[in-house]
PDB file of N, CA and C in Angstrom:
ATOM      1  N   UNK A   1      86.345  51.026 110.202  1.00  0.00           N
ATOM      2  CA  UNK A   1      86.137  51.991 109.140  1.00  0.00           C
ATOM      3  C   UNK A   1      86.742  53.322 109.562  1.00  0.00           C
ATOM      4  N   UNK A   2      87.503  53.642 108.349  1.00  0.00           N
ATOM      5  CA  UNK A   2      88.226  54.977 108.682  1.00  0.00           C
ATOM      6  C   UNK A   2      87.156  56.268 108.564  1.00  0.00           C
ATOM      7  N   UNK A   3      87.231  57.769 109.527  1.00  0.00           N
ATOM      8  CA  UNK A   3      86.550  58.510 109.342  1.00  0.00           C
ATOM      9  C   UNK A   3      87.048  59.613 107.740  1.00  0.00           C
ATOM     10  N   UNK A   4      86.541  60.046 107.167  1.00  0.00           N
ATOM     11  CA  UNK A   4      87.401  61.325 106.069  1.00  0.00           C
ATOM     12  C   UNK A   4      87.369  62.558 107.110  1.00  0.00           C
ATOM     13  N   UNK A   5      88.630  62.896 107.585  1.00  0.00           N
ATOM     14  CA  UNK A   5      88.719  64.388 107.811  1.00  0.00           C
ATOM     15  C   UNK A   5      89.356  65.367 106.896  1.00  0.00           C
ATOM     16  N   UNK A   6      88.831  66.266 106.519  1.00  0.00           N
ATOM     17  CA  UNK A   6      89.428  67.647 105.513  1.00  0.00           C
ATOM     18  C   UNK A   6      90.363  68.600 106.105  1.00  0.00           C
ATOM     19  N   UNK A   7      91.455  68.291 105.431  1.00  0.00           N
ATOM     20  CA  UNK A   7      92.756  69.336 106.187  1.00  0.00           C
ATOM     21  C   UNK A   7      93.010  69.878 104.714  1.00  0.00           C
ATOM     22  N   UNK A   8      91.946  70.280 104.148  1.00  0.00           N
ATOM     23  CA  UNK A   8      92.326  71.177 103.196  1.00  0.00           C
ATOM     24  C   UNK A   8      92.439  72.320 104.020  1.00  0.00           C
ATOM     25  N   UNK A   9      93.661  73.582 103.679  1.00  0.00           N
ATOM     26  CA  UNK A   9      93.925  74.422 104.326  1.00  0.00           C
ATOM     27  C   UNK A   9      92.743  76.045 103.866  1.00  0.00           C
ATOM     28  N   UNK A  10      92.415  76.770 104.734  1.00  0.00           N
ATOM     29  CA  UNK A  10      91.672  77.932 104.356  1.00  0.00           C
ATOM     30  C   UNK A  10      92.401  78.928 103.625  1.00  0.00           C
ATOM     31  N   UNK A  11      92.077  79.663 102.875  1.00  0.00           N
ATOM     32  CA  UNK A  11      92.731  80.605 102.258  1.00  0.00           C
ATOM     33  C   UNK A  11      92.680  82.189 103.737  1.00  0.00           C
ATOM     34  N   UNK A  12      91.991  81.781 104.516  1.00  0.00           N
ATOM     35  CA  UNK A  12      92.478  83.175 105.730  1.00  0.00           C
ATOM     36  C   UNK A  12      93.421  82.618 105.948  1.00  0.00           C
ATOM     37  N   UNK A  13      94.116  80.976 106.413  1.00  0.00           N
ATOM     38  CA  UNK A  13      95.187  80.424 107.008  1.00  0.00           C
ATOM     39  C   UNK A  13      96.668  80.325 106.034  1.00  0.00           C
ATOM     40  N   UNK A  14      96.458  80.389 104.797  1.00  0.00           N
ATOM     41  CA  UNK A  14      97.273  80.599 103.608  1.00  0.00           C
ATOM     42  C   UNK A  14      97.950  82.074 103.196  1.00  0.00           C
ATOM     43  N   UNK A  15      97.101  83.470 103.302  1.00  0.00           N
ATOM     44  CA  UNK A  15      97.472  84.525 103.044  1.00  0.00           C
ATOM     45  C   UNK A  15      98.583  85.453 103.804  1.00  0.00           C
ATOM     46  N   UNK A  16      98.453  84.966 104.834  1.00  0.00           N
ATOM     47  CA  UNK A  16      99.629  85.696 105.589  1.00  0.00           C
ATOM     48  C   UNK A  16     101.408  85.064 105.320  1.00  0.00           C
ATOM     49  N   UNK A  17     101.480  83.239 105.249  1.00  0.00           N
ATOM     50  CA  UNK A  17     102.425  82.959 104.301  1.00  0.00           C
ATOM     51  C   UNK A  17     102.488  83.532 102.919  1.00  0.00           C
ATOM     52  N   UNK A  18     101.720  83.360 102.390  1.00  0.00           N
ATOM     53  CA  UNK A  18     101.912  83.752 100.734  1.00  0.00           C
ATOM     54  C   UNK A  18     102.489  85.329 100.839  1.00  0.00           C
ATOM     55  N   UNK A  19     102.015  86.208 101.531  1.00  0.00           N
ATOM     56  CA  UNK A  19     102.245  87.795 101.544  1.00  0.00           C
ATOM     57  C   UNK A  19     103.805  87.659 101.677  1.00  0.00           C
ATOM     58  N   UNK A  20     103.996  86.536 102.881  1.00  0.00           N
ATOM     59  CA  UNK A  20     105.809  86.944 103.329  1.00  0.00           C
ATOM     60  C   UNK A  20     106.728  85.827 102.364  1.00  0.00           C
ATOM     61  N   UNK A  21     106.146  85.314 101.654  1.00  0.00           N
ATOM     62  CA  UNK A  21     107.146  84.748 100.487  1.00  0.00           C
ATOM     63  C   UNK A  21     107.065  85.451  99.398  1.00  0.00           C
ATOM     64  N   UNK A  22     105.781  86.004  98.997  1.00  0.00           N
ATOM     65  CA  UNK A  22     105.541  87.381  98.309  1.00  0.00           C
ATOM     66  C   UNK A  22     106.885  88.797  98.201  1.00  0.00           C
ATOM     67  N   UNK A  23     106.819  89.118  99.785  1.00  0.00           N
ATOM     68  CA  UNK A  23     107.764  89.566 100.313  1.00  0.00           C
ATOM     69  C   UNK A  23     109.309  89.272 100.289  1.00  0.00           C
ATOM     70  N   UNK A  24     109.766  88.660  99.847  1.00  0.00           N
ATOM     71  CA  UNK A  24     111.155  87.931 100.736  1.00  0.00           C
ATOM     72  C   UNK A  24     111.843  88.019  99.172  1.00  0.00           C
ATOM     73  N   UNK A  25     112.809  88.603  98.840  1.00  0.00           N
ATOM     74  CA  UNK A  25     113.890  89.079  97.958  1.00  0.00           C
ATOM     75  C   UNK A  25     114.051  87.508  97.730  1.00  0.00           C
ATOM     76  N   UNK A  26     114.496  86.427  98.134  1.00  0.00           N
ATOM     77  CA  UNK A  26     114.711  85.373  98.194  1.00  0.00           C
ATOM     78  C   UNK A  26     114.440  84.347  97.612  1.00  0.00           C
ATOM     79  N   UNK A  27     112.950  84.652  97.485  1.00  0.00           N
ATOM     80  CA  UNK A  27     112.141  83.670  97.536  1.00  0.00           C
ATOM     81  C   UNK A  27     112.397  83.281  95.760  1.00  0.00           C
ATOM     82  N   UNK A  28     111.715  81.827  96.130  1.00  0.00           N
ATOM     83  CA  UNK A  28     112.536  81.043  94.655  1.00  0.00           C
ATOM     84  C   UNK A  28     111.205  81.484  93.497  1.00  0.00           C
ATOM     85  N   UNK A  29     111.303  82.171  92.426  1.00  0.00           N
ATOM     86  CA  UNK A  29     110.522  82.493  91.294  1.00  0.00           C
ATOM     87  C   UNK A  29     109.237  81.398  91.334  1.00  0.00           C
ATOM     88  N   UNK A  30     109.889  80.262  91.264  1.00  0.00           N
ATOM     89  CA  UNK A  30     108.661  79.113  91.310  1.00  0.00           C
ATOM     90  C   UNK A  30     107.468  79.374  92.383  1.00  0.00           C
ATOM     91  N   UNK A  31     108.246  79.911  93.575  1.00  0.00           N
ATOM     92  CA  UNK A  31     107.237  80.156  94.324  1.00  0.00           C
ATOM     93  C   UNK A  31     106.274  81.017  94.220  1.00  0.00           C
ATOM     94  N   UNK A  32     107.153  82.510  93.897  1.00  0.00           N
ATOM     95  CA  UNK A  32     106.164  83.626  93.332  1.00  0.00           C
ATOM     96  C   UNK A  32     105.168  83.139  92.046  1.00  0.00           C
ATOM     97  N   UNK A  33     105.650  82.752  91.266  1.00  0.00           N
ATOM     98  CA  UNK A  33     105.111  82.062  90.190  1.00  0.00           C
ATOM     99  C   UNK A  33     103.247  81.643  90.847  1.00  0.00           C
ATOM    100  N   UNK A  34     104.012  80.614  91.674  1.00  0.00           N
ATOM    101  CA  UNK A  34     102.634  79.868  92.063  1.00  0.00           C
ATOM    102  C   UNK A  34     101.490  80.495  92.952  1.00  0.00           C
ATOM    103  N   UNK A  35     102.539  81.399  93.825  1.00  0.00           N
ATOM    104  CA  UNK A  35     101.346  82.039  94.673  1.00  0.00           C
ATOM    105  C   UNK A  35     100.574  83.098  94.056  1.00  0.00           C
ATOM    106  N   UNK A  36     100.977  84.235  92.369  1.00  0.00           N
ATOM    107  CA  UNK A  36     100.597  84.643  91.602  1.00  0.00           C
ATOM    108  C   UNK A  36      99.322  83.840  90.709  1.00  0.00           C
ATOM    109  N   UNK A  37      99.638  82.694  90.835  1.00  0.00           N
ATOM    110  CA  UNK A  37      98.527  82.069  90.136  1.00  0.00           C
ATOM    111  C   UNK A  37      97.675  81.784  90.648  1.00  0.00           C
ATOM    112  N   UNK A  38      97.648  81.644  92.320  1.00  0.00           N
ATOM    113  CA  UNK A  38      96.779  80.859  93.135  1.00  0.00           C
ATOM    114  C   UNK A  38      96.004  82.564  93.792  1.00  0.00           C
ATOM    115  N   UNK A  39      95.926  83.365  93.480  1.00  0.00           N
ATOM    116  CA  UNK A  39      95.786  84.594  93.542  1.00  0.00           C
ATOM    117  C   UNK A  39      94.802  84.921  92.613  1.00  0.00           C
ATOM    118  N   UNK A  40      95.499  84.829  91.602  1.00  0.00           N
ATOM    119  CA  UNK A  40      94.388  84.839  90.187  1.00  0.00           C
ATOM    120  C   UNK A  40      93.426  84.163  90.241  1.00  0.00           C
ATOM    121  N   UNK A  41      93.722  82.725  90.585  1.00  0.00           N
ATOM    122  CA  UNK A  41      92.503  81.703  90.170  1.00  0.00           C
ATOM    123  C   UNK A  41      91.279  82.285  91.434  1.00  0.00           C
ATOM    124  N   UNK A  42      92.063  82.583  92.506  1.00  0.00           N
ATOM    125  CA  UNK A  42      90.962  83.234  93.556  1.00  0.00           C
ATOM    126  C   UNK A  42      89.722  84.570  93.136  1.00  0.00           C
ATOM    127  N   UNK A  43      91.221  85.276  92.721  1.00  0.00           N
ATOM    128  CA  UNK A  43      90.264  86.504  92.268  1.00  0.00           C
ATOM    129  C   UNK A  43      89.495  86.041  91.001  1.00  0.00           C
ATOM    130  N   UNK A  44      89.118  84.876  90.077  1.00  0.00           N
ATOM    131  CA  UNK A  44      88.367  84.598  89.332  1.00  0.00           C
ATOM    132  C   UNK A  44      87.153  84.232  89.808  1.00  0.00           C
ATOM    133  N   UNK A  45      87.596  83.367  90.972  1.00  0.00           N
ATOM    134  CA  UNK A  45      86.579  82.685  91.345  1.00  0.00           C
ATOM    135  C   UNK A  45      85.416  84.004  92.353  1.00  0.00           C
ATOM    136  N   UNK A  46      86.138  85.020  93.071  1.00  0.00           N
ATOM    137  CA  UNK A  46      85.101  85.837  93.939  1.00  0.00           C
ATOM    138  C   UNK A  46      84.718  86.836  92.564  1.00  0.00           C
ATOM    139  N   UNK A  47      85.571  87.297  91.496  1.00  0.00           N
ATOM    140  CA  UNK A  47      84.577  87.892  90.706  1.00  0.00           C
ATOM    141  C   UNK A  47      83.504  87.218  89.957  1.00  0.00           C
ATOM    142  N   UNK A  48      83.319  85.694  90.094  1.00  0.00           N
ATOM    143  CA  UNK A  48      82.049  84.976  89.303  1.00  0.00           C
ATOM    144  C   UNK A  48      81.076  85.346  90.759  1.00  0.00           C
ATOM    145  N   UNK A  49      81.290  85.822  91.827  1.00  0.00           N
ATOM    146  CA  UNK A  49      79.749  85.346  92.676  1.00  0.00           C
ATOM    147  C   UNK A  49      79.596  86.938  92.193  1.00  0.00           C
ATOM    148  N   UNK A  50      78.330  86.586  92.992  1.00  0.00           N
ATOM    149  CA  UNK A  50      77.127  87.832  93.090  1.00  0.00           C
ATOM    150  C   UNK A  50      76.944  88.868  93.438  1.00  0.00           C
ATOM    151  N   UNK A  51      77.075  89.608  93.493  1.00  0.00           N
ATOM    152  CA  UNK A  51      77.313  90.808  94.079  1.00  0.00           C
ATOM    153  C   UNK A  51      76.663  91.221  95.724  1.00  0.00           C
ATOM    154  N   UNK A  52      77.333  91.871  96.205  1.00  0.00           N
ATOM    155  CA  UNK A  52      76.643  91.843  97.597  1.00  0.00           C
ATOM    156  C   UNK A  52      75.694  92.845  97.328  1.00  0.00           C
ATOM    157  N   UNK A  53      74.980  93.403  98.607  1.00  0.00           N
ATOM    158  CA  UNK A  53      73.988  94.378  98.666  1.00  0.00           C
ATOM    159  C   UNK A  53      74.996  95.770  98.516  1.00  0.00           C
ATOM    160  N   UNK A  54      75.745  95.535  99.596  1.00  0.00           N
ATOM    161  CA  UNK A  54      76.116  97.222  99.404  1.00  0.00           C
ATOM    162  C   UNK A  54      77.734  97.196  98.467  1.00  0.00           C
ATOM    163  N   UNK A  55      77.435  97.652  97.427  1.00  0.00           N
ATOM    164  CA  UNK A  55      78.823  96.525  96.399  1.00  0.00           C
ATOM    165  C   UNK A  55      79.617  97.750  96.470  1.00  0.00           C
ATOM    166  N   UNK A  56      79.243  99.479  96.597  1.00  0.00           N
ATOM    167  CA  UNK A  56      79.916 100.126  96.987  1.00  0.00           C
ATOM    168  C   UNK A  56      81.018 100.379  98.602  1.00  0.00           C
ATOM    169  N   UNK A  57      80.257  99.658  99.178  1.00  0.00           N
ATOM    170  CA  UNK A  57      81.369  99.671 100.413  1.00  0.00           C
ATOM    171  C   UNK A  57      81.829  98.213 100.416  1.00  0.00           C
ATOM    172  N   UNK A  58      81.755  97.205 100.103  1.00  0.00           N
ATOM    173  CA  UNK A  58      82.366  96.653  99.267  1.00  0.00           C
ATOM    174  C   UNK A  58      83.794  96.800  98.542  1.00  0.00           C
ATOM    175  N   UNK A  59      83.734  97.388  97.741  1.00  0.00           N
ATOM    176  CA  UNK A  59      84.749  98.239  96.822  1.00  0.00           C
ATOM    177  C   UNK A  59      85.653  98.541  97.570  1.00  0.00           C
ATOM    178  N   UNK A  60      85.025  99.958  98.384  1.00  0.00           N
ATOM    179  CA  UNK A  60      85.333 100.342  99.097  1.00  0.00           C
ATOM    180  C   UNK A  60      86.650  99.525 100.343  1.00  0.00           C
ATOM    181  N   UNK A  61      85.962  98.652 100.829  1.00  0.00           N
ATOM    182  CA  UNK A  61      86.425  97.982 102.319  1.00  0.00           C
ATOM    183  C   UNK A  61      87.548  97.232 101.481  1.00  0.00           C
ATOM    184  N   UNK A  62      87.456  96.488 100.008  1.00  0.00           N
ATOM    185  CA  UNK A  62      88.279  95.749  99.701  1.00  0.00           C
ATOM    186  C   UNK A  62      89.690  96.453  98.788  1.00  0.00           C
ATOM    187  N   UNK A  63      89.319  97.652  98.659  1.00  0.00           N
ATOM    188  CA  UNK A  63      90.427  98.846  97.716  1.00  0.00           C
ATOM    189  C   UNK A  63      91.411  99.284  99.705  1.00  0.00           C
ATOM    190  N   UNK A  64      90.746  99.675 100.191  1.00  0.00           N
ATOM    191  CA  UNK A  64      90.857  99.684 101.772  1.00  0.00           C
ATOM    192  C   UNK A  64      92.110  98.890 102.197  1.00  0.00           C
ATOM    193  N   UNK A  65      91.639  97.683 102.475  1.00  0.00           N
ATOM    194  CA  UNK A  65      92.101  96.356 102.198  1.00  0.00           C
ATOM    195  C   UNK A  65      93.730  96.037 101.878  1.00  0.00           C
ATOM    196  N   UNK A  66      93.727  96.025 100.658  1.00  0.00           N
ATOM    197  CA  UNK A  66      94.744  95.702  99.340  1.00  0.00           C
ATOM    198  C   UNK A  66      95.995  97.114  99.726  1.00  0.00           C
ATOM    199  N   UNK A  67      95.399  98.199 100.067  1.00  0.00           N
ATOM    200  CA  UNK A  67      96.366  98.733 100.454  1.00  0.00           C
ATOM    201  C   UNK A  67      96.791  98.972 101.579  1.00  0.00           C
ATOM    202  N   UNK A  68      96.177  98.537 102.540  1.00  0.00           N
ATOM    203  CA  UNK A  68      97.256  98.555 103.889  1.00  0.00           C
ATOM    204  C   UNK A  68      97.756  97.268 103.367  1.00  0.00           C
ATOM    205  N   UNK A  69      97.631  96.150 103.125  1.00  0.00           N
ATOM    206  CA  UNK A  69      98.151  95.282 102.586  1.00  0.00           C
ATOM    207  C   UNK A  69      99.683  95.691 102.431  1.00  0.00           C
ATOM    208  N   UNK A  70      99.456  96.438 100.618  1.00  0.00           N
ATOM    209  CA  UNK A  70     100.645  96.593 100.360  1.00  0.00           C
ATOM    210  C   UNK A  70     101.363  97.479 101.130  1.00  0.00           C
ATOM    211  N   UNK A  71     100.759  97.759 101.958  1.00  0.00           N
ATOM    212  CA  UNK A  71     101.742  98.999 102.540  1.00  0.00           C
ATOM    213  C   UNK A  71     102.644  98.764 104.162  1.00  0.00           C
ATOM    214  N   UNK A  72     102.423  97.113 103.971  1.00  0.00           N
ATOM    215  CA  UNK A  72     102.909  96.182 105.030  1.00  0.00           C
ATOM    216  C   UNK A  72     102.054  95.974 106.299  1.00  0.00           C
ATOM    217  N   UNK A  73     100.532  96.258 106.474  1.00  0.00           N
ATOM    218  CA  UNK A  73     100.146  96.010 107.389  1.00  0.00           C
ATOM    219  C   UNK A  73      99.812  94.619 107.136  1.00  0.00           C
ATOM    220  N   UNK A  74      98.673  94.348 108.283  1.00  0.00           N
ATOM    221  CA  UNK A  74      98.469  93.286 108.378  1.00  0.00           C
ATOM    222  C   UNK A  74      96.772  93.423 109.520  1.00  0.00           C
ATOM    223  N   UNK A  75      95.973  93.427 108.424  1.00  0.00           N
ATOM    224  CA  UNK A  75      94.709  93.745 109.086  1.00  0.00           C
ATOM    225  C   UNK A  75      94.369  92.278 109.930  1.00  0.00           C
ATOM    226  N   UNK A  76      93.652  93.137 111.042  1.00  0.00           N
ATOM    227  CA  UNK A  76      93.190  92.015 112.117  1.00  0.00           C
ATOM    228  C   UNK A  76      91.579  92.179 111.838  1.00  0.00           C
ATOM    229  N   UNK A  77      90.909  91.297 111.908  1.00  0.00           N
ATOM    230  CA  UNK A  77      89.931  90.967 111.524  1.00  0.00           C
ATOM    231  C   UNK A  77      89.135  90.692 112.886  1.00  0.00           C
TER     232      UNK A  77
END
């Protein structure tokens, strides 16, 4: 009997590709396309949960976030 192992991939292990195909003048539309959608469907899914306790730093940490992001960093966690 075979075991099931899950190699579904994490979205921490996914975001740093997606940013540099994001990135890349190159990159084939289809791709942007998809990683735009797979973005969306994310941000649908964390705006259905619940709100945390402190939803202002929150905000905060994730506005934070999004712009070193765009501004080419690459936060270490």
């Amino acid at each position: 009997m075979s075991k099931y192992v899950d190699t579904t991939p994490t979205w921490e292990s996914l975001i740093d590709p997606m940013i540099l195909v994001l990135q890349n003048p190159k990159a084939p539309a289809e791709s942007v396309g998809f990683i735009a959608a797979e973005l969306n469907r994310l941000a649908q899914i964390v705006d259905g949960l619940p709100p945390r306790n402190n939803t202002e730093s929150a905000t905060y940490e994730s506005a934070a976030l999004v712009a070193g992001m765009a501004a080419g960093n690459n936060p270490e966690f």
